[in-house]
PDB file of N, CA and C in Angstrom:
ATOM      1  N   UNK A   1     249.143 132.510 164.851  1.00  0.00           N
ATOM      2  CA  UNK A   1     248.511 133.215 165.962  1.00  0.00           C
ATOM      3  C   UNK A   1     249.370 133.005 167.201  1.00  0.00           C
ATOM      4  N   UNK A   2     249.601 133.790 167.814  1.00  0.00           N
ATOM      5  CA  UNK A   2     250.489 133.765 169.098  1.00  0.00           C
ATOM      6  C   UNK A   2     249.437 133.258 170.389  1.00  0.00           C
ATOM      7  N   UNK A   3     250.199 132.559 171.468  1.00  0.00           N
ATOM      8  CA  UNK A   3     249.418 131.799 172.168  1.00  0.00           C
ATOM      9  C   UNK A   3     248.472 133.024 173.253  1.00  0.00           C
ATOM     10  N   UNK A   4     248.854 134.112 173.650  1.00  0.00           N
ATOM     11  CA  UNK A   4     247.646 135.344 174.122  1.00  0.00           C
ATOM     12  C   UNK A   4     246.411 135.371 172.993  1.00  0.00           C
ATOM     13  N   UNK A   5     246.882 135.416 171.802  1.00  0.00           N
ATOM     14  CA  UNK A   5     245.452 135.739 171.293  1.00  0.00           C
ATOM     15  C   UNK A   5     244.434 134.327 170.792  1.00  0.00           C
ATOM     16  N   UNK A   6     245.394 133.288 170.669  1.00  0.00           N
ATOM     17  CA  UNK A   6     244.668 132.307 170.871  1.00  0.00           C
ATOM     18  C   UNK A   6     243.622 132.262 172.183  1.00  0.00           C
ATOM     19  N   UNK A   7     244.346 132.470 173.161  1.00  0.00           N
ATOM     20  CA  UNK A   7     243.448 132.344 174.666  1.00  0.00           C
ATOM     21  C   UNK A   7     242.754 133.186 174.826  1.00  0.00           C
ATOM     22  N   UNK A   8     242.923 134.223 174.089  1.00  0.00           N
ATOM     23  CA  UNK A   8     241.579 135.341 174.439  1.00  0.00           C
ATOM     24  C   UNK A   8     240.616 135.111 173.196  1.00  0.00           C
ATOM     25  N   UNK A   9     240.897 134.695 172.313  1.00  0.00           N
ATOM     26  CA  UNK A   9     239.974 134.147 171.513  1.00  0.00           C
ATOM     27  C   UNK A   9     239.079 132.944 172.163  1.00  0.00           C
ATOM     28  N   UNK A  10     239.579 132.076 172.710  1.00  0.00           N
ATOM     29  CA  UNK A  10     239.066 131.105 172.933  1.00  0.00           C
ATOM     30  C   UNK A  10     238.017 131.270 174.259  1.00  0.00           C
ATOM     31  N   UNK A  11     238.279 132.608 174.983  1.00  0.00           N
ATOM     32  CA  UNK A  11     236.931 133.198 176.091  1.00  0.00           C
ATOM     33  C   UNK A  11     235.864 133.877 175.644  1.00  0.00           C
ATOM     34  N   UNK A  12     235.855 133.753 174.100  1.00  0.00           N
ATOM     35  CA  UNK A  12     234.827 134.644 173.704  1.00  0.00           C
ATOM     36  C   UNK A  12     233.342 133.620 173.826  1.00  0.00           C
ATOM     37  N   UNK A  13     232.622 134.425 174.722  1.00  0.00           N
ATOM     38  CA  UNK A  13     231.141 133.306 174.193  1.00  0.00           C
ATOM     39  C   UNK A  13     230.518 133.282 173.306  1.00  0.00           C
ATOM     40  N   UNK A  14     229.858 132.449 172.359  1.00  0.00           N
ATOM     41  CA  UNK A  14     229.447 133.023 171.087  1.00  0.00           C
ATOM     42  C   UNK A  14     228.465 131.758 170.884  1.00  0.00           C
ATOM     43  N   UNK A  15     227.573 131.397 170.388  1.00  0.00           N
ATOM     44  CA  UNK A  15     226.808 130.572 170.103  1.00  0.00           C
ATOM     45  C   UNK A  15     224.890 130.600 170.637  1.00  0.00           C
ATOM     46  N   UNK A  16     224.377 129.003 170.972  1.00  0.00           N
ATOM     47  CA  UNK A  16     223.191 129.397 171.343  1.00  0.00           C
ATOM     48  C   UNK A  16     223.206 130.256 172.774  1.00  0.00           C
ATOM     49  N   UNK A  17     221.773 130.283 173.585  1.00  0.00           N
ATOM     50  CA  UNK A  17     221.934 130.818 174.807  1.00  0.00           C
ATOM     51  C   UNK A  17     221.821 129.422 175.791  1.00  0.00           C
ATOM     52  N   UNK A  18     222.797 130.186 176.798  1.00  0.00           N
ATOM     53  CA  UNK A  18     222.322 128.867 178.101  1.00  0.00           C
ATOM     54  C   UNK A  18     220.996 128.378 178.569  1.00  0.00           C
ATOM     55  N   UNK A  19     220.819 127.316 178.491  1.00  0.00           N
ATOM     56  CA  UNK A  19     219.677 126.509 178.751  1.00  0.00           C
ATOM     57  C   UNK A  19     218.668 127.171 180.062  1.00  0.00           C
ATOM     58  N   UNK A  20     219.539 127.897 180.912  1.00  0.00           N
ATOM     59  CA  UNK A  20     218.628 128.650 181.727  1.00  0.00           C
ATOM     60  C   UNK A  20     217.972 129.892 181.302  1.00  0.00           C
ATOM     61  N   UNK A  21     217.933 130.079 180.419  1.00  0.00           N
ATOM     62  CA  UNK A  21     217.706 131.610 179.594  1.00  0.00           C
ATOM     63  C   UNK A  21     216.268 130.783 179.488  1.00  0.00           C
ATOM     64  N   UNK A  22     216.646 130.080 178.463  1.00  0.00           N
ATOM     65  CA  UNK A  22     214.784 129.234 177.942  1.00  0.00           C
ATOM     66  C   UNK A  22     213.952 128.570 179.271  1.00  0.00           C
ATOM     67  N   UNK A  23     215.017 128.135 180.192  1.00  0.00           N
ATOM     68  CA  UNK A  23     214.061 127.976 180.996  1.00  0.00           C
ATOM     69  C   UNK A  23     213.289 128.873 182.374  1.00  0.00           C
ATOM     70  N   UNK A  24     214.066 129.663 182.419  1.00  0.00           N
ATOM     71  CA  UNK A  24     213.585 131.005 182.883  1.00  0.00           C
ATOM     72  C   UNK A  24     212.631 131.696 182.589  1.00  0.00           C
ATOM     73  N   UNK A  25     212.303 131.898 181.222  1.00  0.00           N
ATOM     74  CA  UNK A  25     211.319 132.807 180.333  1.00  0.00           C
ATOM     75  C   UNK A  25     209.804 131.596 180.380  1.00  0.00           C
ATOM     76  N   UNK A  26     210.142 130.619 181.048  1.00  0.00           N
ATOM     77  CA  UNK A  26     209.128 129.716 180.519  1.00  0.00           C
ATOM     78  C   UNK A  26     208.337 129.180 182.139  1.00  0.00           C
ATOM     79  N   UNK A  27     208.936 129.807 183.256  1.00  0.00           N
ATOM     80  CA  UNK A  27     208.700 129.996 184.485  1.00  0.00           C
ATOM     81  C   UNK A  27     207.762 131.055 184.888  1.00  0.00           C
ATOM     82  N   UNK A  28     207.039 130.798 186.020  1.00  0.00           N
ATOM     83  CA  UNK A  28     206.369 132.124 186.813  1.00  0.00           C
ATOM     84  C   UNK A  28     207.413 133.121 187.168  1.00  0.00           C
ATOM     85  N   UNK A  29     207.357 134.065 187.581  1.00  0.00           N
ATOM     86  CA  UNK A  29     208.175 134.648 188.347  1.00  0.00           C
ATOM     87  C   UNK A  29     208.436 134.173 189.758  1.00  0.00           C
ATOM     88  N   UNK A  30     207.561 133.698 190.532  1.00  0.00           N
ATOM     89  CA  UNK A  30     207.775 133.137 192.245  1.00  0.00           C
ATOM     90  C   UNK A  30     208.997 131.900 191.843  1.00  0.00           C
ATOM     91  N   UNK A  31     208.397 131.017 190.246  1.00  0.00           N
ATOM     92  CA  UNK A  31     209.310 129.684 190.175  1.00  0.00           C
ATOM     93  C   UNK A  31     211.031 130.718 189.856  1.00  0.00           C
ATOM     94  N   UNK A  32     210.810 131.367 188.882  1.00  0.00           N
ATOM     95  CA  UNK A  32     212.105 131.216 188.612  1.00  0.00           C
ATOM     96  C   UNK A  32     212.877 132.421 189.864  1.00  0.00           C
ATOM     97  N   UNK A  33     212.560 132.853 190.638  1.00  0.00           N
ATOM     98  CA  UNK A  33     212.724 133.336 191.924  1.00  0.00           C
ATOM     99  C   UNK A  33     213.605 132.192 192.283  1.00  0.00           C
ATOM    100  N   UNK A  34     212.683 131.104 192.795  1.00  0.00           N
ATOM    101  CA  UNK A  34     212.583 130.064 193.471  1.00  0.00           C
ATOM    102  C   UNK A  34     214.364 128.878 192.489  1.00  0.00           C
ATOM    103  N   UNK A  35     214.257 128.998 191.534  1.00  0.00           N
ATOM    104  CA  UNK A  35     215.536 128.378 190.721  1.00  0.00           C
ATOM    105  C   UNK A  35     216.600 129.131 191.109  1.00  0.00           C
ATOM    106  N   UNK A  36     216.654 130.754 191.054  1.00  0.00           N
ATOM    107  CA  UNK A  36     217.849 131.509 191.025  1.00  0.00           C
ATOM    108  C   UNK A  36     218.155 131.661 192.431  1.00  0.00           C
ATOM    109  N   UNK A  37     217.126 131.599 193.471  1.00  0.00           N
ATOM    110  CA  UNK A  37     217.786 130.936 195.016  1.00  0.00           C
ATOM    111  C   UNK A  37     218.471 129.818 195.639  1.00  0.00           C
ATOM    112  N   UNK A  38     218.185 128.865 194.631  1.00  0.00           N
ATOM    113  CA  UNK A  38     218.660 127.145 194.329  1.00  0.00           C
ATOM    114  C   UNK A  38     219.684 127.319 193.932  1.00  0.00           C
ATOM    115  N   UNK A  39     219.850 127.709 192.380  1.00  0.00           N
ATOM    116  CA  UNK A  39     221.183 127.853 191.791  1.00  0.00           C
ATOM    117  C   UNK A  39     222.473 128.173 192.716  1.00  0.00           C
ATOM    118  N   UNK A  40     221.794 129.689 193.571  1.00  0.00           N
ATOM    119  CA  UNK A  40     222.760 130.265 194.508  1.00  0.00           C
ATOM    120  C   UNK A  40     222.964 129.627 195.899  1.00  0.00           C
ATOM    121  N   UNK A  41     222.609 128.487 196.185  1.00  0.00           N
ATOM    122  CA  UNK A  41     222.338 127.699 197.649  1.00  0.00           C
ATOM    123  C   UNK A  41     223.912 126.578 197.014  1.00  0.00           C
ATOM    124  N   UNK A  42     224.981 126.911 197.992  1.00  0.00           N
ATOM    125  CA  UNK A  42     225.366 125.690 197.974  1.00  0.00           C
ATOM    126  C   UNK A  42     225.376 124.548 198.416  1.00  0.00           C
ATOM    127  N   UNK A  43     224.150 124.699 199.329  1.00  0.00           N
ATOM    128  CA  UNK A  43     223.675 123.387 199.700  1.00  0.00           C
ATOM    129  C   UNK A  43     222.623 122.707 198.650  1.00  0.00           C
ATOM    130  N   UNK A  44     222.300 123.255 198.141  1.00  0.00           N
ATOM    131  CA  UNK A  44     221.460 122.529 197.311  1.00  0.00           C
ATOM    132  C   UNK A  44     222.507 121.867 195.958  1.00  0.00           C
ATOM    133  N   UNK A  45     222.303 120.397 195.688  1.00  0.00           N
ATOM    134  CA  UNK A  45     222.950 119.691 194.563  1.00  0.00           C
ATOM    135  C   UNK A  45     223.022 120.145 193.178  1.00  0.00           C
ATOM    136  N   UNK A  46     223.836 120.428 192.506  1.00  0.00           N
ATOM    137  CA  UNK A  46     223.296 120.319 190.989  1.00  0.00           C
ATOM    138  C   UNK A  46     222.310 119.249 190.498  1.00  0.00           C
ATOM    139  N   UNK A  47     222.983 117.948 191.076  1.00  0.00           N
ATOM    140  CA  UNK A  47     221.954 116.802 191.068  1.00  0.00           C
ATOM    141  C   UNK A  47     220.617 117.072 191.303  1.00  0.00           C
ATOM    142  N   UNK A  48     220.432 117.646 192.362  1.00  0.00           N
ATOM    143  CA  UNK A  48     219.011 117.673 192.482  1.00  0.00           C
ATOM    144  C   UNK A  48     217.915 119.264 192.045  1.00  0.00           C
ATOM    145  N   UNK A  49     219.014 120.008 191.251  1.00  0.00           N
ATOM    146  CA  UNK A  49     218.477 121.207 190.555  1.00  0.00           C
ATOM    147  C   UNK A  49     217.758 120.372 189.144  1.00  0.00           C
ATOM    148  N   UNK A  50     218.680 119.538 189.005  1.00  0.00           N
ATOM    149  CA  UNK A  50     218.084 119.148 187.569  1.00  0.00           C
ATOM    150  C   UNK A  50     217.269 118.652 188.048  1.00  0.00           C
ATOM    151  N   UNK A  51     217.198 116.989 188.650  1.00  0.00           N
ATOM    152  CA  UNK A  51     215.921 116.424 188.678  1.00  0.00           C
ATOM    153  C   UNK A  51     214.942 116.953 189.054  1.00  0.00           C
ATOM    154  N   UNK A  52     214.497 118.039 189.767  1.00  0.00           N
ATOM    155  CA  UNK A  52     213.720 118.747 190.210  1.00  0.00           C
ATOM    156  C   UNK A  52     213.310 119.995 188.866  1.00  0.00           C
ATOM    157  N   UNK A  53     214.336 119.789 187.728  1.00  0.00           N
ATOM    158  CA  UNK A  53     213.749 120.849 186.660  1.00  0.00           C
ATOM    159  C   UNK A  53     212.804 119.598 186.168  1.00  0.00           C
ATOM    160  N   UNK A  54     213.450 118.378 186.018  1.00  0.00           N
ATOM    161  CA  UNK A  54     213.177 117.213 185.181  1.00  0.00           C
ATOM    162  C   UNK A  54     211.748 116.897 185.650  1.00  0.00           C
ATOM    163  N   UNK A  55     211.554 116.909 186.801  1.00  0.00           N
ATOM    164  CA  UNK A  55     210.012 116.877 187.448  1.00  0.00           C
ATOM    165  C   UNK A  55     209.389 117.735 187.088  1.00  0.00           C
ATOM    166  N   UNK A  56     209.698 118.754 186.526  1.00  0.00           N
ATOM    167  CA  UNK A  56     208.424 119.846 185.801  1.00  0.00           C
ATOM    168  C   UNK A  56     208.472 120.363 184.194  1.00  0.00           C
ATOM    169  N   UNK A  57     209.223 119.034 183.790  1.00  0.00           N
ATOM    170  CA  UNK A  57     209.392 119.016 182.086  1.00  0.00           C
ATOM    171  C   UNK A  57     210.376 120.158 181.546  1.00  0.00           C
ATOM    172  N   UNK A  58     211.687 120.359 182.448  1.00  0.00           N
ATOM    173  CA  UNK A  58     212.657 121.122 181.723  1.00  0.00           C
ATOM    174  C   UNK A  58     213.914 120.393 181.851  1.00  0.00           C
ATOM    175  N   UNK A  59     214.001 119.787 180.378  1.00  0.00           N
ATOM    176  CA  UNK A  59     215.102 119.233 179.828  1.00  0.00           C
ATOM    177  C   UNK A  59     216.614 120.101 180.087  1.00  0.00           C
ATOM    178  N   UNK A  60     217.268 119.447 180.362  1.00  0.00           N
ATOM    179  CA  UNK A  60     218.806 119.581 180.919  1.00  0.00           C
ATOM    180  C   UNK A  60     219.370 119.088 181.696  1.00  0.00           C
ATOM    181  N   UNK A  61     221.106 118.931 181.678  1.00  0.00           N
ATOM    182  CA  UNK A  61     221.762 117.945 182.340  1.00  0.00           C
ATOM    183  C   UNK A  61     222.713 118.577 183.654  1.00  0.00           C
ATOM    184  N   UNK A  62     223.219 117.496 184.474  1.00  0.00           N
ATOM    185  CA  UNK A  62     224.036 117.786 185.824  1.00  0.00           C
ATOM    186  C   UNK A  62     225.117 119.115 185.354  1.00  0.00           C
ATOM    187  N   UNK A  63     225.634 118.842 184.211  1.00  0.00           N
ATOM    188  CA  UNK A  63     226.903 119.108 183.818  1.00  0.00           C
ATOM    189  C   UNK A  63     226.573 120.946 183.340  1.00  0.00           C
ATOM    190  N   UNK A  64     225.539 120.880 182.768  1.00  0.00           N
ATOM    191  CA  UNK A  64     224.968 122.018 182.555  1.00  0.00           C
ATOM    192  C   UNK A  64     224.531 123.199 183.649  1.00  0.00           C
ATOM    193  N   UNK A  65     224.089 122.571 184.756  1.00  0.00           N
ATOM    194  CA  UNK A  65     223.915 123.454 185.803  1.00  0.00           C
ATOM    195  C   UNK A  65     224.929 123.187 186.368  1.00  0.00           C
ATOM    196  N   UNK A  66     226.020 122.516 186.433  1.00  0.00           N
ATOM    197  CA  UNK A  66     227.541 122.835 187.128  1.00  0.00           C
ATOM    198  C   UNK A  66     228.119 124.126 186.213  1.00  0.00           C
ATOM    199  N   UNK A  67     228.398 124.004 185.033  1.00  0.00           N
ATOM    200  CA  UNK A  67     228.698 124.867 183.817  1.00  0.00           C
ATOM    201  C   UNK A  67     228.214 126.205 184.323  1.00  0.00           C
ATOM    202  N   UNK A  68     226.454 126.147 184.257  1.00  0.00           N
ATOM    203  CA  UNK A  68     225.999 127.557 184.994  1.00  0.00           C
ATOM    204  C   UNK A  68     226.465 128.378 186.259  1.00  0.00           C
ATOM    205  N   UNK A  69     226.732 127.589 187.376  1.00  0.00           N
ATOM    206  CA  UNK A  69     226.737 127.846 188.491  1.00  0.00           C
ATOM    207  C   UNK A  69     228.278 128.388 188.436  1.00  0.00           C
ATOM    208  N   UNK A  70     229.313 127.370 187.787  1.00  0.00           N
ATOM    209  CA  UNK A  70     230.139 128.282 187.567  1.00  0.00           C
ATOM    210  C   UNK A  70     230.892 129.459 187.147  1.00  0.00           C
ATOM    211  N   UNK A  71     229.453 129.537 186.178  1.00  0.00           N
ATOM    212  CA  UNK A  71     229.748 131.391 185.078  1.00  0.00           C
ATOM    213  C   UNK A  71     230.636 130.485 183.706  1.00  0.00           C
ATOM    214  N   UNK A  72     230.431 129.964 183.089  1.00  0.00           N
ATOM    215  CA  UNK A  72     231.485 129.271 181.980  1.00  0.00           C
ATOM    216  C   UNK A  72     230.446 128.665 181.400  1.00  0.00           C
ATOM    217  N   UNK A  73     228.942 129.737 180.900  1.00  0.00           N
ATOM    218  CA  UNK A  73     228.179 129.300 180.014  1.00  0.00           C
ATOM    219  C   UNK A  73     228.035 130.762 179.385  1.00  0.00           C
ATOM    220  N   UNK A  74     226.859 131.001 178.460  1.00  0.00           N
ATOM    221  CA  UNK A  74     226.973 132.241 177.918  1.00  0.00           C
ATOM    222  C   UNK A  74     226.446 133.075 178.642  1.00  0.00           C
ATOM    223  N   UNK A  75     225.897 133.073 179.699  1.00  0.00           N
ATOM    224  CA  UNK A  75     224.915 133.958 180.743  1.00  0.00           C
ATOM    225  C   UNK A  75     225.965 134.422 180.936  1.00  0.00           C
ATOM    226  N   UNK A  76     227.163 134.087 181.673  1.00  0.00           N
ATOM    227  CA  UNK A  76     228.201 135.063 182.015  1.00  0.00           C
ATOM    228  C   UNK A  76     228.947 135.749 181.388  1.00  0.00           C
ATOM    229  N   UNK A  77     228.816 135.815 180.128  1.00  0.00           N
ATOM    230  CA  UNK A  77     229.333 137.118 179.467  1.00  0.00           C
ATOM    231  C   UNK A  77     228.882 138.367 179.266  1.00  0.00           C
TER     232      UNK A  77
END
């Protein structure tokens, strides 16, 4: 395989969905309003996106909402 199609292979997203998908669908609409204004605040922490999911029983990590925020999960494909 030549090293272009290696690398465009390797941007393909393919697997489960991002952890915000499940936790989105499992929100009010005002909450997940209220997440996708957070997400987009760069004042607000990743740190404290999670613990603040973690306070209302939605499992996931720092690294994961960095991942999100950057588009380099499957939402952004």
């Amino acid at each position: 395989m030549k090293l272009k199609e290696a690398i465009l292979a390797a941007g393909a997203r393919k697997g489960t969905p991002c952890v915000f998908v499940t936790i989105r669908a499992a929100l009010t609409k005002p909450d997940a309003t209220d997440l996708d204004e957070c997400l987009a605040d760069p004042t607000v922490s990743a740190v404290q996106i999670q613990r603040g999911l973690a306070a209302e029983g939605h499992r996931t990590s720092v690294e994961t909402v960095r991942r999100h925020r950057r588009g380099e999960c499957s939402c952004a494909k």
